[in-house]
Protein backbone atom coordinates (compact mmCIF):
# COMPACT_ATOMS: atom_id res chain seq x y z
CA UNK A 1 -26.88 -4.15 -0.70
CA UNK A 2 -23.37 -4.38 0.27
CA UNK A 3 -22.40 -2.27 3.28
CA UNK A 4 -19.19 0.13 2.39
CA UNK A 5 -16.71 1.60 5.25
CA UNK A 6 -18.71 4.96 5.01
CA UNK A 7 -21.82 3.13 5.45
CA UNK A 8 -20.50 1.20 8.84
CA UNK A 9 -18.46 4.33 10.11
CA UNK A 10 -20.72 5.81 13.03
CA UNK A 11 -20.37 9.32 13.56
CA UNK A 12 -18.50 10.25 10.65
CA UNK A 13 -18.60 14.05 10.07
CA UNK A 14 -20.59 15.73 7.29
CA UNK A 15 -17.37 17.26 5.78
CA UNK A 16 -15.44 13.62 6.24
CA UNK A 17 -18.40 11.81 4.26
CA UNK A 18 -18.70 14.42 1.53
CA UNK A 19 -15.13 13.75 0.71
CA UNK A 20 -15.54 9.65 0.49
CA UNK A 21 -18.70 10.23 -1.86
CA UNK A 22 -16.24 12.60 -3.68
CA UNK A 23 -13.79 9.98 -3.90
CA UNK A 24 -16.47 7.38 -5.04
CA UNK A 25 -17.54 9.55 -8.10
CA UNK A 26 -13.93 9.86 -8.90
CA UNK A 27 -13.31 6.13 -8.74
CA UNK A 28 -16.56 5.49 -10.72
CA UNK A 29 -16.15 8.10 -13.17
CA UNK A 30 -12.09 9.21 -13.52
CA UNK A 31 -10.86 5.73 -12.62
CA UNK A 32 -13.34 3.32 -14.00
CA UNK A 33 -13.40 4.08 -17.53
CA UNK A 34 -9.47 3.49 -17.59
CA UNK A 35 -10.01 -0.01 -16.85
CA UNK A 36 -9.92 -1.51 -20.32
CA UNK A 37 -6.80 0.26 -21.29
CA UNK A 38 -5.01 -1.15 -18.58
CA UNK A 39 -6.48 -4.34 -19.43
CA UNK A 40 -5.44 -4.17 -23.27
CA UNK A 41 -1.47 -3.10 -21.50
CA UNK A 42 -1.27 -6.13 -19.33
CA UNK A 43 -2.49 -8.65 -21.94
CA UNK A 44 0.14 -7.53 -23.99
CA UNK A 45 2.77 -7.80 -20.81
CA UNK A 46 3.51 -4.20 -21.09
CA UNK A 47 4.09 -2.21 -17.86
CA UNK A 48 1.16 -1.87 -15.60
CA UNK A 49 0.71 1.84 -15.17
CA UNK A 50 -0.81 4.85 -16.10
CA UNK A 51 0.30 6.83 -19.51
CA UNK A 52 1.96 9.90 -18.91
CA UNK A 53 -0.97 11.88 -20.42
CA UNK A 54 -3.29 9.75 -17.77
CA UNK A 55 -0.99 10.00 -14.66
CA UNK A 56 -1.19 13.99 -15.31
CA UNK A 57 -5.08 13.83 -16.20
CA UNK A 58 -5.72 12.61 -13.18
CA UNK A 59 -3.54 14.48 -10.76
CA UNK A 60 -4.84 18.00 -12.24
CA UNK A 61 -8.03 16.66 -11.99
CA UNK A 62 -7.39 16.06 -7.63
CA UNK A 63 -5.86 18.92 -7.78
CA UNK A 64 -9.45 20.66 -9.16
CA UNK A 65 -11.31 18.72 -6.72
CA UNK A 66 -9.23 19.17 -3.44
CA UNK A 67 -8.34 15.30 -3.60
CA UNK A 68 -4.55 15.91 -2.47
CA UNK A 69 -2.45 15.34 0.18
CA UNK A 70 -4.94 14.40 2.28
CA UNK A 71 -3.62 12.85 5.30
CA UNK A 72 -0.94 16.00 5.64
CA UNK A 73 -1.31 18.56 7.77
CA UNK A 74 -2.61 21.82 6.68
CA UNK A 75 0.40 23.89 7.08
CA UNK A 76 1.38 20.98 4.29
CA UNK A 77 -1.31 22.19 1.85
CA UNK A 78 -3.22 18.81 3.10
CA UNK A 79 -6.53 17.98 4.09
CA UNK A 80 -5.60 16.71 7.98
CA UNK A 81 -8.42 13.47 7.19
CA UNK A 82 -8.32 11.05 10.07
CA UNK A 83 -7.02 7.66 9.89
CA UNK A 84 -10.55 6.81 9.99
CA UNK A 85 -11.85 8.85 7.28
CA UNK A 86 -8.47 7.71 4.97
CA UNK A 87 -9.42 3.55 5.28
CA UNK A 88 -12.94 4.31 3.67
CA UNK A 89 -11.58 6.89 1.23
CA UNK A 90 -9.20 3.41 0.43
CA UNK A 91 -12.03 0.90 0.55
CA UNK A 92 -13.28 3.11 -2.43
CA UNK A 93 -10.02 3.36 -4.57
CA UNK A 94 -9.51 -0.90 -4.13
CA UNK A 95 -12.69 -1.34 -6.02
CA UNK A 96 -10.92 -0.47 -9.33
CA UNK A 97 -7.56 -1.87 -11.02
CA UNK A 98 -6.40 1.07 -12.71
CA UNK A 99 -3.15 1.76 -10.72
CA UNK A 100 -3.52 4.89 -9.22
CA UNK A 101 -3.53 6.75 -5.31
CA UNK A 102 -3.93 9.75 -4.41
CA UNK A 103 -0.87 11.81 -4.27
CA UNK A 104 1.72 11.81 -2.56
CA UNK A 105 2.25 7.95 -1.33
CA UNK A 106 0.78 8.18 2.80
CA UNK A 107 3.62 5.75 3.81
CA UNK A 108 6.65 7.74 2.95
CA UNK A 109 4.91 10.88 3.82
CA UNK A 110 4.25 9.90 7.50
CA UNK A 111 7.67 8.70 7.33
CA UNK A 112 8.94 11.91 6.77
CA UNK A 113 6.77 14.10 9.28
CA UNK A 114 7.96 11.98 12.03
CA UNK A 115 11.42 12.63 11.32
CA UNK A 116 12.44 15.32 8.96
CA UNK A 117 14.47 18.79 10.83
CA UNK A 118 13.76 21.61 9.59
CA UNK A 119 15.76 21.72 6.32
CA UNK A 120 14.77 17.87 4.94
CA UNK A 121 11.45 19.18 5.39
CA UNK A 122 12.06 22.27 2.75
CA UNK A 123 13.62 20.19 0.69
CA UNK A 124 12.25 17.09 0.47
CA UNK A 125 8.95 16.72 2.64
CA UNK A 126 7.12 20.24 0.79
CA UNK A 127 7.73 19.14 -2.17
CA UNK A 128 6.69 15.66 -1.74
CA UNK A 129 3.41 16.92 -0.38
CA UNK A 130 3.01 19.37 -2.85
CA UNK A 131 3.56 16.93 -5.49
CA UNK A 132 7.02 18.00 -7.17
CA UNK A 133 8.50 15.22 -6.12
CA UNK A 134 8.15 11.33 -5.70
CA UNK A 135 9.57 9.31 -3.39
CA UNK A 136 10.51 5.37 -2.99
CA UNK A 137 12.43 3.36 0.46
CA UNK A 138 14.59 0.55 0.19
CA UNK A 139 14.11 -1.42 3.07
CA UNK A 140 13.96 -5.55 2.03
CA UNK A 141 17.91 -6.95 1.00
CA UNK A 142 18.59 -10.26 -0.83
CA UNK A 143 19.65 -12.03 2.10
CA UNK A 144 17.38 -10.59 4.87
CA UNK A 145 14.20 -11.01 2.72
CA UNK A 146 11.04 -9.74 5.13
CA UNK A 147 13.41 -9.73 8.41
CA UNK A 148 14.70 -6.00 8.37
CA UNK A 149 16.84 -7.40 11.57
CA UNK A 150 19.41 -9.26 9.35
CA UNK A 151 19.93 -5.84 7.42
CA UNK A 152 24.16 -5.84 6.04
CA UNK A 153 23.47 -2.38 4.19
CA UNK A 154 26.03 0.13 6.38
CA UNK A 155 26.37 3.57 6.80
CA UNK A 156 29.55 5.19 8.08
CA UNK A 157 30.48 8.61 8.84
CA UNK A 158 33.76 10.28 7.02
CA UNK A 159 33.74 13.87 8.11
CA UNK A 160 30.66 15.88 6.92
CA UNK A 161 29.64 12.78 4.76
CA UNK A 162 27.87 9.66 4.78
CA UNK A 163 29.50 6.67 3.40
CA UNK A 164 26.46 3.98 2.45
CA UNK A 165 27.49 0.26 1.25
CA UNK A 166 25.00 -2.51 0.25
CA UNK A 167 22.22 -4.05 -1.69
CA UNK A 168 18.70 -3.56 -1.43
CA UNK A 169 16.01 -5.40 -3.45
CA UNK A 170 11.90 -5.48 -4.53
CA UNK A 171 12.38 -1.37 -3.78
CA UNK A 172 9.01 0.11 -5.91
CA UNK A 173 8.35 3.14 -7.73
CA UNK A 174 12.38 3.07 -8.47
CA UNK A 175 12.16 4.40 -11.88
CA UNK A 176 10.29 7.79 -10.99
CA UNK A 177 11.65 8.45 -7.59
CA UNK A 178 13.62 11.66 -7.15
CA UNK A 179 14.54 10.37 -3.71
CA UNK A 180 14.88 7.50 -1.78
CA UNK A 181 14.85 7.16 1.89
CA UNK A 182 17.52 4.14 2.51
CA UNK A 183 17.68 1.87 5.35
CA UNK A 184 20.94 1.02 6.61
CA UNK A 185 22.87 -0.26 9.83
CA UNK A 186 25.29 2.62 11.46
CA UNK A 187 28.05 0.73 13.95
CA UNK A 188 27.75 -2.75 15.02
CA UNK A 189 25.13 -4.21 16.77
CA UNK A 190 22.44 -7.09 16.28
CA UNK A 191 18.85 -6.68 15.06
CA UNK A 192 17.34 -3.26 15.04
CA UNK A 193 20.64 -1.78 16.87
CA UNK A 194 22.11 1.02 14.36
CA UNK A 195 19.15 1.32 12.01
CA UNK A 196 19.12 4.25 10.47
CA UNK A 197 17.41 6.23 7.67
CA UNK A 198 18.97 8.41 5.08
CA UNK A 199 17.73 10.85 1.89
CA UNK A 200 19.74 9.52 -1.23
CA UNK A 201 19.20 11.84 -4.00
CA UNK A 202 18.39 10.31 -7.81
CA UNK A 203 21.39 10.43 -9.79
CA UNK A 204 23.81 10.39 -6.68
CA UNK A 205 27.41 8.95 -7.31
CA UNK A 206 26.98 5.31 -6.48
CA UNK A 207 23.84 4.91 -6.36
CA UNK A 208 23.36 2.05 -8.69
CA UNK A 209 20.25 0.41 -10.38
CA UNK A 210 21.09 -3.10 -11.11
CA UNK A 211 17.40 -4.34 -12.53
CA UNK A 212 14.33 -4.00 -12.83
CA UNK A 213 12.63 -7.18 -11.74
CA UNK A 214 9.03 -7.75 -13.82
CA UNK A 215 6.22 -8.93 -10.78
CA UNK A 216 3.01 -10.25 -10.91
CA UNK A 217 -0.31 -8.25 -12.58
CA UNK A 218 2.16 -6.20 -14.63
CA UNK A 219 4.09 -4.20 -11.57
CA UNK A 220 8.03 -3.85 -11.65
CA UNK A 221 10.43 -4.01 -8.35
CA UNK A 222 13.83 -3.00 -8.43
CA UNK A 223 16.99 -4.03 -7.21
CA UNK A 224 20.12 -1.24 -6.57
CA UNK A 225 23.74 -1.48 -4.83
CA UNK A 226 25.33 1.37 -2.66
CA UNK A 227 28.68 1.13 -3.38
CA UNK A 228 30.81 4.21 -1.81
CA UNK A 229 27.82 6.13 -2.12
CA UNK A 230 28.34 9.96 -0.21
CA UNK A 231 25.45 11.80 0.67
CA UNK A 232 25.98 14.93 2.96
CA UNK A 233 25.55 14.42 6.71
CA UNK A 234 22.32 16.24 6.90
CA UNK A 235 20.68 13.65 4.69
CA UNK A 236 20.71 11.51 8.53
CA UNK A 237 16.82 11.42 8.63
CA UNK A 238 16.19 11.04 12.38
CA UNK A 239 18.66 9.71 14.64
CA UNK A 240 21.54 7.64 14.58
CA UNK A 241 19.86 3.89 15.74
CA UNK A 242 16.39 5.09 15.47
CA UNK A 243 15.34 4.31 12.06
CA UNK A 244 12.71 1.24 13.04
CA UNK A 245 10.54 3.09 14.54
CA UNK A 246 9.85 5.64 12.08
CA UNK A 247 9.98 2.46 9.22
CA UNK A 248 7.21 0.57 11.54
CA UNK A 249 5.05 3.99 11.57
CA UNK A 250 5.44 3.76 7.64
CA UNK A 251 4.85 0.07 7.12
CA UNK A 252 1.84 0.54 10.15
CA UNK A 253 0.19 2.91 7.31
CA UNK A 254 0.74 0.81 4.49
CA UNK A 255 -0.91 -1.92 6.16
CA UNK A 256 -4.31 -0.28 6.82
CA UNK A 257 -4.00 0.47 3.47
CA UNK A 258 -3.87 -2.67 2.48
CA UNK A 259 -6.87 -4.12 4.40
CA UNK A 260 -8.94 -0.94 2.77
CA UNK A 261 -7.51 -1.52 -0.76
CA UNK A 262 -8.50 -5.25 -0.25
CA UNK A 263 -12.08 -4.49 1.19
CA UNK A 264 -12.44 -2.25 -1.98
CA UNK A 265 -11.69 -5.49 -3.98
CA UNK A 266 -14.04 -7.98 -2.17
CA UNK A 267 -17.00 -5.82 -3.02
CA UNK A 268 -16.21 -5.57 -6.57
CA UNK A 269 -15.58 -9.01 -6.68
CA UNK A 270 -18.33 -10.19 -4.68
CA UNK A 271 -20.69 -7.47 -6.63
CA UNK A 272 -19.71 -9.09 -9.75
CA UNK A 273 -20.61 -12.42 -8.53
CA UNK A 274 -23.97 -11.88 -7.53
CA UNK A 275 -25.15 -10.00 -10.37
CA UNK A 276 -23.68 -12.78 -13.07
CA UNK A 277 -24.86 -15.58 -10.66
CA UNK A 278 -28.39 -14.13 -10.85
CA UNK A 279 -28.09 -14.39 -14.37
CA UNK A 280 -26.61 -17.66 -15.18
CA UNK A 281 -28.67 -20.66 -15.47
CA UNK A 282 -27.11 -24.18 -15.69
CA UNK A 283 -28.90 -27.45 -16.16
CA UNK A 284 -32.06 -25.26 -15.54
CA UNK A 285 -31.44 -23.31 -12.08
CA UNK A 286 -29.56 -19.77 -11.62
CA UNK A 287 -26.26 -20.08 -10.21
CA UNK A 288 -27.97 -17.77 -7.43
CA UNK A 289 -30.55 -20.34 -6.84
CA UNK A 290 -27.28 -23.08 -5.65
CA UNK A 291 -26.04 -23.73 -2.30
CA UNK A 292 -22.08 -23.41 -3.37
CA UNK A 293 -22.71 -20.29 -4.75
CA UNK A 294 -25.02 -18.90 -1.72
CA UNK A 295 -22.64 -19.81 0.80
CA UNK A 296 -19.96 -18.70 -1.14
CA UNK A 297 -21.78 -14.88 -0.87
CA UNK A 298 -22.51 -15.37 2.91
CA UNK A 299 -18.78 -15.95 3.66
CA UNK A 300 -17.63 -13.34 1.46
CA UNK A 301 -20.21 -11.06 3.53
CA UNK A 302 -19.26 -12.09 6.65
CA UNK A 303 -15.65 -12.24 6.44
CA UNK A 304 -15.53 -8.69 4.86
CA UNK A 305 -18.10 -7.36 7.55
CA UNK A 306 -15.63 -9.02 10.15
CA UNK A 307 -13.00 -7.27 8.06
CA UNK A 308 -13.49 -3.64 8.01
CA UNK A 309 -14.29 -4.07 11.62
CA UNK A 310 -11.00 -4.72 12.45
CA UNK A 311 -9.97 -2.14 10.26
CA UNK A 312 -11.56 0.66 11.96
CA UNK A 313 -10.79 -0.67 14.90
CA UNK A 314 -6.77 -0.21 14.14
CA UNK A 315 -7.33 3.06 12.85
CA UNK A 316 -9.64 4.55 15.37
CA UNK A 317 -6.36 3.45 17.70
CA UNK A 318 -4.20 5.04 14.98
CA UNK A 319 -6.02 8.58 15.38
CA UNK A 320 -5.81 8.37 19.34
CA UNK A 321 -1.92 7.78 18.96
CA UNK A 322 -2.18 4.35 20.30
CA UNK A 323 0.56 1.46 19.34
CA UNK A 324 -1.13 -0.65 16.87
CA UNK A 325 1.47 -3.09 15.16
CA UNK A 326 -0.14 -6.21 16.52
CA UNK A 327 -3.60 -5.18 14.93
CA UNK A 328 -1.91 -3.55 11.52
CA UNK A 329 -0.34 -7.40 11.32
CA UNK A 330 -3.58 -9.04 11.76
CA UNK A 331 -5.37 -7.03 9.34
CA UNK A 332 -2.79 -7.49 6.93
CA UNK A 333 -2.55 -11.23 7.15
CA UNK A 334 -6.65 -11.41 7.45
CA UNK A 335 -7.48 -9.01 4.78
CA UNK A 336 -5.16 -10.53 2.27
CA UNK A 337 -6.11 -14.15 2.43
CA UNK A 338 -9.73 -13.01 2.81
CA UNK A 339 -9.37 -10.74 -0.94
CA UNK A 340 -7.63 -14.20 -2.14
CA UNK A 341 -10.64 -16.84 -1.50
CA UNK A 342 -13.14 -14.38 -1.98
CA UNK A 343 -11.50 -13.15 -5.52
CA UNK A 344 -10.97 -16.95 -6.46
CA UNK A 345 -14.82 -17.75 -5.70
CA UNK A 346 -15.61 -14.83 -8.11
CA UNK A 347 -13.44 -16.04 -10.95
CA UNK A 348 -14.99 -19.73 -10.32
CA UNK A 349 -18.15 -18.05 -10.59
CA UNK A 350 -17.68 -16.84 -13.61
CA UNK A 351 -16.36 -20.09 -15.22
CA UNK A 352 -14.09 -20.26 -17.84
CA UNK A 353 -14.60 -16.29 -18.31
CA UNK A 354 -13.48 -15.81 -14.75
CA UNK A 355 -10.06 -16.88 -15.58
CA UNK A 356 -9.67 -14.76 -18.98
CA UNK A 357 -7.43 -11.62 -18.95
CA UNK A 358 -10.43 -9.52 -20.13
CA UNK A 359 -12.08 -9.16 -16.94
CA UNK A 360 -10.79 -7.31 -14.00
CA UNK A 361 -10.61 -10.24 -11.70
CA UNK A 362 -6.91 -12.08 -12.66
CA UNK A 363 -5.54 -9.30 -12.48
CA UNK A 364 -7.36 -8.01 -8.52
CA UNK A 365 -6.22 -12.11 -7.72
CA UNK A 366 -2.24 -11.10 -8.85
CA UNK A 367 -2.46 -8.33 -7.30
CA UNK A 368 -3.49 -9.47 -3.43
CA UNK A 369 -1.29 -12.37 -4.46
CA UNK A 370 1.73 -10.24 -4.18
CA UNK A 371 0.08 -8.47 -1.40
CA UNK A 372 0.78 -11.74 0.76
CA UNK A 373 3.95 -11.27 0.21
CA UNK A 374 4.71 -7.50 0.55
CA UNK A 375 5.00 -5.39 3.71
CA UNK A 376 5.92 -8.35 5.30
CA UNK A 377 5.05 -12.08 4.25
CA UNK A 378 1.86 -13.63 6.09
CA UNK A 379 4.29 -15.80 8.03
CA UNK A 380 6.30 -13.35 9.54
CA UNK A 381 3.34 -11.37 10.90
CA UNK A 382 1.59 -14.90 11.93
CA UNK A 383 4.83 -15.36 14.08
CA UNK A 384 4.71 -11.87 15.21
CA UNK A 385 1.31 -12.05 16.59
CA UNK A 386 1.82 -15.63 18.44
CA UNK A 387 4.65 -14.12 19.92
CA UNK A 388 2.25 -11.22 21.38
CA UNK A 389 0.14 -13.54 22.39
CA UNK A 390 1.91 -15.62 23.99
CA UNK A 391 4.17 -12.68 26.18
CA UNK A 392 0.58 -12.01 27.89
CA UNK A 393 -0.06 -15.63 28.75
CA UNK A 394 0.38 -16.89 32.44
C-alpha cells in the first residue's frame, strides 16, 4: 500500500482528517470521471479546462459539501485548515488531471490578507473568498524572466492616481480574472527597492492584453502592457517598497502546493505502474517479476516518502509563523524533478501505451514539466539555496 500525507500526518485532528477523506471522495468521484473529457479536449489541442457547465458543477457541488475557502479565516466564510491539513488535502487533488482547485486560488488569497486595508478587503478580498470574483498577478516581465529584481514595470504617483507603465508576461488565469494584483517598481532603486503591489481592475483604461501564449498540456499564459494605465491611489496594496514580501508569502504558498500537487501525481503514477507491471508478461516473466522495474518502484517509494517529509516539515514551520523560503525552494526543486523521473518510469512502463495521449500520464509529465519552470525555474532556487548555505559556513 502506498502511504498518503493523511496516512504519515501524526496527530492530525478528527475534524482535519474527515475533511481530506472528504476531499478524496470528491477527487475519486467529482473529479475522476472528468478525466476522459479532458483527455478527448487536449488531443484535439483545444484549451485545457473545465466547461462552463463543469466549472459551475463543481463549485456548487463544494459549496454543498463545505469544500470552500478553506485556508481563510472564518470571519472570511473559510474553513481556517492548517498549512498542514491544506498539503494533504493537495496530495489528494494532484492525483487527478482534470484542472480544477478548490476555490478561491490560496496564493492570491494569502496575498491579500497580508496586505489589504480595510476597503480592498470589501471590495476585492470578500468577494474573492466568497467566490464572486477571480483573481490573477503579474509578476514575471520579458526581460527579467524568474529574477523579479530586474523588474522595469513603474508606478508613479499623479495626484490621487496611480500612473503604471510596462510589460508583464506568462501572467495565468488572464482571461477570467476580474482583477489583477500588478507588480511594479515605485522610485528608483536596485533590486527589490520600490516594489510595490497594486489592484488593476479588468477592463481598466490601458490595461492591455497583447496574447495569449498556448503552454504545454493544453494551459494558456498571457502577456499584457501598462501603458498610462490610472488606477485610484487606494488600489496601493500594502506599502510603498514593500511589495516582496507579501509576493514571497504568495509564491511560499504556491510552492507547498506544488510539492503536494506533485506527491498526488507520483502515487497515481507509481499506482499505475505497479498494477500494469503485475500484469504484463514479456518473454515469459511479469514486468513485476524484473529488477528495472522493482527498483524503479523502490525509488519512486523512497523519494516520495523522503518527499512529503519535507513537505510537512515546511508547513508545520508555515503554521508556527516561521520563515520558510529556503525549505519552500527545496521542495519545489525536489518535488518537481522527483514527479518528472518518477512520471517518465511510469510511461516507460507502460511501453508504447505510456506515451499515447489516451492515458493520463503525458499529460501529468507536461504538466510538472512546466512546473520546473514556474514559480521560479529550478536554477534560480538551486542558486538560492547554495547561497543559504553557504552564508552559514565558517
Amino acid at each position: 500500500m502506498i502511504v498518503d500525507m493523511q496516512n504519515a500526518i501524526d496527530g492530525m485532528d478528527e475534524e482535519s482528517r474527515m475533511i481530506v477523506d472528504l476531499v478524496a471522495k470528491f477527487v475519486d468521484q467529482e473529479l475522476m470521471p472528468l478525466e476522459q473529457g479532458v483527455l478527448e479536449r487536449e488531443i484535439k489541442g483545444q484549451h485545457l479546462a473545465l466547461t462552463k457547465d463543469e466549472e459551475a458543477s463543481l463549485n456548487a457541488k463544494c459549496k454543498e459539501l463545505g469544500l470552500w475557502a478553506l485556508d481563510a479565516p472564518e470571519e472570511l466564510g473559510g474553513a481556517g485548515l492548517s498549512a498542514v491539513t491544506l498539503v494533504a488535502l493537495n496530495e489528494e487533488i494532484g492525483r487527478t488531471i482534470t484542472p480544477f482547485t478548490f476555490p478561491p486560488d490560496s496564493p492570491n488569497l494569502h496575498m491579500l490578507m497580508a496586505t489589504a486595508n480595510e476597503e480592498q478587503k470589501k471590495k476585492y478580498l470578500e468577494p474573492y473568498a466568497a467566490g464572486t470574483a477571480k483573481s490573477a498577478i503579474a509578476i514575471s516581465e520579458p526581460n527579467a524572466g524568474g529574477d523579479p529584481s530586474g523588474m522595469i514595470t513603474r508606478a508613479e504617483k499623479e495626484g490621487d492616481e496611480w500612473v503604471i507603465n510596462g510589460r508583464k508576461i506568462w501572467v495565468s488565469r488572464m482571461s477570467s480574472a476580474d482583477f489583477t494584483v500588478v507588480m511594479a517598481r515605485v522610485g528608483g532603486g536596485k533590486g527589490h527597492e520600490g516594489i510595490s503591489a497594486f489592484l488593476v481592475d479588468r477592463g481598466t483604461p490601458g490595461f492591455n492584453v497583447l496574447r495569449e501564449i498556448p503552454m504545454l498540456a493544453g494551459h494558456r499564459t498571457y502577456e499584457i502592457a501598462f501603458e498610462d494605465c490610472r488606477i485610484p491611489a487606494g488600489n496601493l496594496l500594502g506599502n510603498i517598497g514593500e511589495g516582496f514580501a507579501p509576493m514571497q508569502l504568495r509564491l511560499n504558498i504556491r510552492r507547498l502546493q506544488m510539492g503536494a500537487w506533485c506527491l498526488g501525481m507520483c502515487r497515481r503514477a507509481l499506482e499505475m505502474m505497479g498494477s500494469h507491471a503485475k500484469q504484463r508478461k514479456t518473454f515469459g516473466m511479469l514486468l513485476s517479476e524484473r529488477q528495472a522495474i522493482q527498483w524503479w518502484i523502490a525509488d519512486a517509494a523512497m523519494k516520495m516518502h523522503a518527499c512529503r517529509l519535507m513537505v510537512l516539515d515546511a508547513a508545520k514551520k508555515q503554521d508556527l509563523g516561521m520563515d520558510i523560503r529556503t525549505e519552500a525552494s527545496m521542495i519545489k526543486v525536489y518535488a518537481t524533478e522527483m514527479a518528472s523521473e518518477i512520471i517518465d518510469h511510469a510511461m516507460q512502463t507502460f511501453g508504447a501505451m505510456g506515451v499515447t495521449k489516451e492515458l493520463p500520464l503525458q499529460l501529468m509529465a507536461q504538466r510538472v514539466r512546466v512546473m520546473r519552470v514556474y514559480e521560479g525555474p529550478s536554477e534560480v532556487h538551486r542558486m538560492s539555496i547554495a547561497r543559504k548555505v553557504l552564508k552559514g559556513i565558517r
